[in-house]
Structures are given as C-alpha cells and as structure tokens.
N, C-alpha and C. Protein backbone atom coordinates (compact mmCIF):
# COMPACT_ATOMS: atom_id res chain seq x y z
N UNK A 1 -5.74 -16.17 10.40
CA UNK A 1 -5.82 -14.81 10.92
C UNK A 1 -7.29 -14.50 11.21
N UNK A 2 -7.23 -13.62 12.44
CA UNK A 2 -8.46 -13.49 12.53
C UNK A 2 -9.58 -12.56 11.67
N UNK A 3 -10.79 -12.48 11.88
CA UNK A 3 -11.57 -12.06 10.32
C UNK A 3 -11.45 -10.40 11.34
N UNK A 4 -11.72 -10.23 12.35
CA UNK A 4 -11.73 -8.89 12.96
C UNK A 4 -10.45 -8.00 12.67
N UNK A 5 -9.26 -8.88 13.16
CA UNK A 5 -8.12 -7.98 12.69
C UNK A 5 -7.83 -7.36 11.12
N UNK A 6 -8.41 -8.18 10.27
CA UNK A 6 -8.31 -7.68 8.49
C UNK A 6 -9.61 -6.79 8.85
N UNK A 7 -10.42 -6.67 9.56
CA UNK A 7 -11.24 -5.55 9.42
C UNK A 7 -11.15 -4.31 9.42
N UNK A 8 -10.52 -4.52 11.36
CA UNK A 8 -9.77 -3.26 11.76
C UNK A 8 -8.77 -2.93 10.57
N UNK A 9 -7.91 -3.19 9.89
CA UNK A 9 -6.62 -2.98 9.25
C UNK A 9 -7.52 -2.70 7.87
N UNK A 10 -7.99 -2.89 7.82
CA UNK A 10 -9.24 -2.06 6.23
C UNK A 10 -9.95 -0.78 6.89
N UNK A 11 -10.37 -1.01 7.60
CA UNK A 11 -10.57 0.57 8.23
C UNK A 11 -9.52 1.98 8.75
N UNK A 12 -8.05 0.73 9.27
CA UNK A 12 -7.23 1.55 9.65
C UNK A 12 -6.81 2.55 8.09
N UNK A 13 -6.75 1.44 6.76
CA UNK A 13 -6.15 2.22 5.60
C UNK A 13 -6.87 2.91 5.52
N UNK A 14 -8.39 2.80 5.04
CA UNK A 14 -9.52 3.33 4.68
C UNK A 14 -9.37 5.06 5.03
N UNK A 15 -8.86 5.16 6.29
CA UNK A 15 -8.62 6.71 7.03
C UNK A 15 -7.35 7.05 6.39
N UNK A 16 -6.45 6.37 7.17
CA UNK A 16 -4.94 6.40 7.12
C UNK A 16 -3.76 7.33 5.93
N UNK A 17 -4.58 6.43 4.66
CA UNK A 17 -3.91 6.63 2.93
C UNK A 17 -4.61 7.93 2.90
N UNK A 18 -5.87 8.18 3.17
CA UNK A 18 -6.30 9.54 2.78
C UNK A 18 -5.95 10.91 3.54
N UNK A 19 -5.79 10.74 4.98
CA UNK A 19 -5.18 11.49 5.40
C UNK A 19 -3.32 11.74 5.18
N UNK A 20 -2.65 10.93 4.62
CA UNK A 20 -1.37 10.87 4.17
C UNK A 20 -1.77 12.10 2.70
N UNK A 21 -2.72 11.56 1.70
CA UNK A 21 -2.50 12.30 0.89
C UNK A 21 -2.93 13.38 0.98
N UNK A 22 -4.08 14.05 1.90
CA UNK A 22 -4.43 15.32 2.38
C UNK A 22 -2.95 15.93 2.82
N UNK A 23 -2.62 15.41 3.87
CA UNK A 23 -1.35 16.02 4.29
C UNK A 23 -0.53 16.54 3.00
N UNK A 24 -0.10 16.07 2.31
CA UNK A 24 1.26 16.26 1.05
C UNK A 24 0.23 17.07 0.48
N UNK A 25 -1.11 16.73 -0.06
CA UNK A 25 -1.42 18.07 -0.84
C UNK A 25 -1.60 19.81 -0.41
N UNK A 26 -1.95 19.67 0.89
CA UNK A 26 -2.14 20.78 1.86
C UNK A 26 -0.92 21.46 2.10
N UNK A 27 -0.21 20.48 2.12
CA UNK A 27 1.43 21.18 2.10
C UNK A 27 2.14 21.34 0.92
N UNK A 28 1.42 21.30 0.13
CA UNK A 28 1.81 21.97 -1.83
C UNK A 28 0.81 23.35 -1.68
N UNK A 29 -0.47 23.21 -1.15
CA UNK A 29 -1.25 24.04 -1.71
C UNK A 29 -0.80 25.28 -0.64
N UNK A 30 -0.13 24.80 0.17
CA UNK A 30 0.05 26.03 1.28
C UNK A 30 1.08 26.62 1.29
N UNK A 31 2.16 26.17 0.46
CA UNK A 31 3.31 26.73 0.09
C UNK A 31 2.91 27.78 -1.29
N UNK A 32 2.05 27.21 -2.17
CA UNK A 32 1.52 28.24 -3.03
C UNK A 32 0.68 29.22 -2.93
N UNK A 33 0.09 28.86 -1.50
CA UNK A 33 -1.00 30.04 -1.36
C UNK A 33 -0.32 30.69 -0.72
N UNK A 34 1.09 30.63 0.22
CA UNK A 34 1.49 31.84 0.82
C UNK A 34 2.46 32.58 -0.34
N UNK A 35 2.76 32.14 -1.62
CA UNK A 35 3.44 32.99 -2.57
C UNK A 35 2.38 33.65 -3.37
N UNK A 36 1.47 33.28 -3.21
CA UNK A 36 -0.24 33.94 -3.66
C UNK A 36 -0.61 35.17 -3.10
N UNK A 37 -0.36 34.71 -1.79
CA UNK A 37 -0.81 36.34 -0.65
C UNK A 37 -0.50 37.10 -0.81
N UNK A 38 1.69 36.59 -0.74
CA UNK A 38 2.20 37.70 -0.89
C UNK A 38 2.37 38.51 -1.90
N UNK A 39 1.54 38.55 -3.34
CA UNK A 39 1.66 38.71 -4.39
C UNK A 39 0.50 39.31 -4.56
N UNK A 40 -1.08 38.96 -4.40
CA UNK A 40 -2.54 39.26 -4.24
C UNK A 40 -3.02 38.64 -2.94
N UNK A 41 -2.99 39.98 -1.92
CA UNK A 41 -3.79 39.65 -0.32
C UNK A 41 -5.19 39.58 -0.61
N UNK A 42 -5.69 39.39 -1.80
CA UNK A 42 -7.28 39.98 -2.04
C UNK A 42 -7.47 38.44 -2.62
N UNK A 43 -7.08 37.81 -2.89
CA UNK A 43 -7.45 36.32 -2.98
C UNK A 43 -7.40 35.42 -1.79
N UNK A 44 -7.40 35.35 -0.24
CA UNK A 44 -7.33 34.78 0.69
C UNK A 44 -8.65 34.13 0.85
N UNK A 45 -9.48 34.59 0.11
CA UNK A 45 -10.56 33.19 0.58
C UNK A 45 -10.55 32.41 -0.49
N UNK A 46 -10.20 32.59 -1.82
CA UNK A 46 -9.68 31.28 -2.15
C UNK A 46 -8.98 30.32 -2.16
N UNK A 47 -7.87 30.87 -1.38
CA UNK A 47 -7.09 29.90 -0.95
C UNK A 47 -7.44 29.31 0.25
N UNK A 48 -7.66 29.95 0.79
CA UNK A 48 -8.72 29.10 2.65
C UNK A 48 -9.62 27.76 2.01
N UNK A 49 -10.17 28.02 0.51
CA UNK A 49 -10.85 27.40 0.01
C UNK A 49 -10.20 26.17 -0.60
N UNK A 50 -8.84 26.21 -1.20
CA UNK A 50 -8.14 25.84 -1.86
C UNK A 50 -7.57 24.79 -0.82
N UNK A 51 -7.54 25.43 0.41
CA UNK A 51 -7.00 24.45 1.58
C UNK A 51 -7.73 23.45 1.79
N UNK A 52 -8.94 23.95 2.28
CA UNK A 52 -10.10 23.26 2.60
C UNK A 52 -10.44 21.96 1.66
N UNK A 53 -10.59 21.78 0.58
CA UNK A 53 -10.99 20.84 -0.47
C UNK A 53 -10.77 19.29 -0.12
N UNK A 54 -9.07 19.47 0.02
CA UNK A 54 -8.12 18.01 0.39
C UNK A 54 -8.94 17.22 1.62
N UNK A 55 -9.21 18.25 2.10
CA UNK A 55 -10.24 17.51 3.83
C UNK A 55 -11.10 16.83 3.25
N UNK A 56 -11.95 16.71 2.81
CA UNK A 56 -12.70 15.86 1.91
C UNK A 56 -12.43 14.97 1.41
N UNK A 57 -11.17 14.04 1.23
CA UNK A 57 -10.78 13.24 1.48
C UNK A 57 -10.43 12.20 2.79
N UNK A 58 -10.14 12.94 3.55
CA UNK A 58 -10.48 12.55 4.52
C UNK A 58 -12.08 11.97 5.10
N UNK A 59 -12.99 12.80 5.36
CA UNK A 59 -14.19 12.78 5.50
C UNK A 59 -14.92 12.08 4.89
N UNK A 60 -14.49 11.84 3.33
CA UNK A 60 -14.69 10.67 3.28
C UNK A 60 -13.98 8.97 3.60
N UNK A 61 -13.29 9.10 4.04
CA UNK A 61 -12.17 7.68 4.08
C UNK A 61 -12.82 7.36 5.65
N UNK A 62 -13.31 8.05 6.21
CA UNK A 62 -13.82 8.18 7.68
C UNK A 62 -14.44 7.24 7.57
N UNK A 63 -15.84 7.92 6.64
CA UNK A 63 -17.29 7.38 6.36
C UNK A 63 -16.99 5.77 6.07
N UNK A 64 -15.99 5.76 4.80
CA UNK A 64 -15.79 4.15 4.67
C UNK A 64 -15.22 3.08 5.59
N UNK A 65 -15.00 3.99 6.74
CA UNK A 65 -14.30 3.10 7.54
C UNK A 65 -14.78 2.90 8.61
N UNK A 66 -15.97 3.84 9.07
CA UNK A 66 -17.37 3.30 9.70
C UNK A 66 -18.32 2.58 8.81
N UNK A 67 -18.42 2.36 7.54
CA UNK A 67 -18.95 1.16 6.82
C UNK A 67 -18.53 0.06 7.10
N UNK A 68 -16.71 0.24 7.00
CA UNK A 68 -16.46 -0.86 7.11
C UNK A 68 -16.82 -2.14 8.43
N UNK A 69 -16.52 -1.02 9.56
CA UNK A 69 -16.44 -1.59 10.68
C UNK A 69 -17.88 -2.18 11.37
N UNK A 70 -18.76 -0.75 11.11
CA UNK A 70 -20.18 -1.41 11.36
C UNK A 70 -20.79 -2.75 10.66
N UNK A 71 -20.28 -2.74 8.95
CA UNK A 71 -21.14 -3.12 8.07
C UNK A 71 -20.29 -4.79 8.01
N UNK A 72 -18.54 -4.86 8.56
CA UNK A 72 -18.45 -6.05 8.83
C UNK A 72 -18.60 -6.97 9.98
C-alpha cells in the first residue's frame, strides 16, 4: 500500500472522529440548553458558550491533520 494513501487516511480520521464527536455532543448540549432557556432566558450566553467548547475539538483534529500531512 501506498505510504501517501495511510497518510491521507490519518489525516482523514485525525478531522473526521472529532468532528463525529462534536456533532453528538452539540446535540446533547443543545437539547439541554433549549430546556435551560425555557426555564432561565438570562443564562443564554452560557449556553452559546456551552455550545461553543465541543468546536475545539475539532480545531484541534484540523491542526493534527495539517501536521500530519505537511509533516509526512
């Protein structure tokens, strides 16, 4: 097999797995933050905040996967 294709396919996970688990958590945290609102409208930037976090996973899985690709 070629050494490029296991590259690409380490970079593809590298993104891939982290954006899978952003997704499922964003969609827990967003089902709780809209029973949040409707309960206390005066907490909405913590939950914007609460949203926000999971992305960071992402952003990083990015980074490793321009390591990967540059750095192999």
């Amino acid at each position: 097999m070629d050494n490029n294709i296991l590259i690409a396919f380490a970079a593809a996970l590298a993104i891939g797995l982290p954006a899978l688990a952003t997704a499922w958590a964003q969609s827990k945290i967003g089902a709780a933050g809209a029973g949040t609102l409707a309960e206390k409208p005066e907490l909405s930037g913590t939950i914007i905040i609460l949203i926000a976090i999971p992305e960071t996973m992402v952003i990083l899985g990015f980074v490793v996967a321009v390591i990967i690709l540059l750095g192999g």
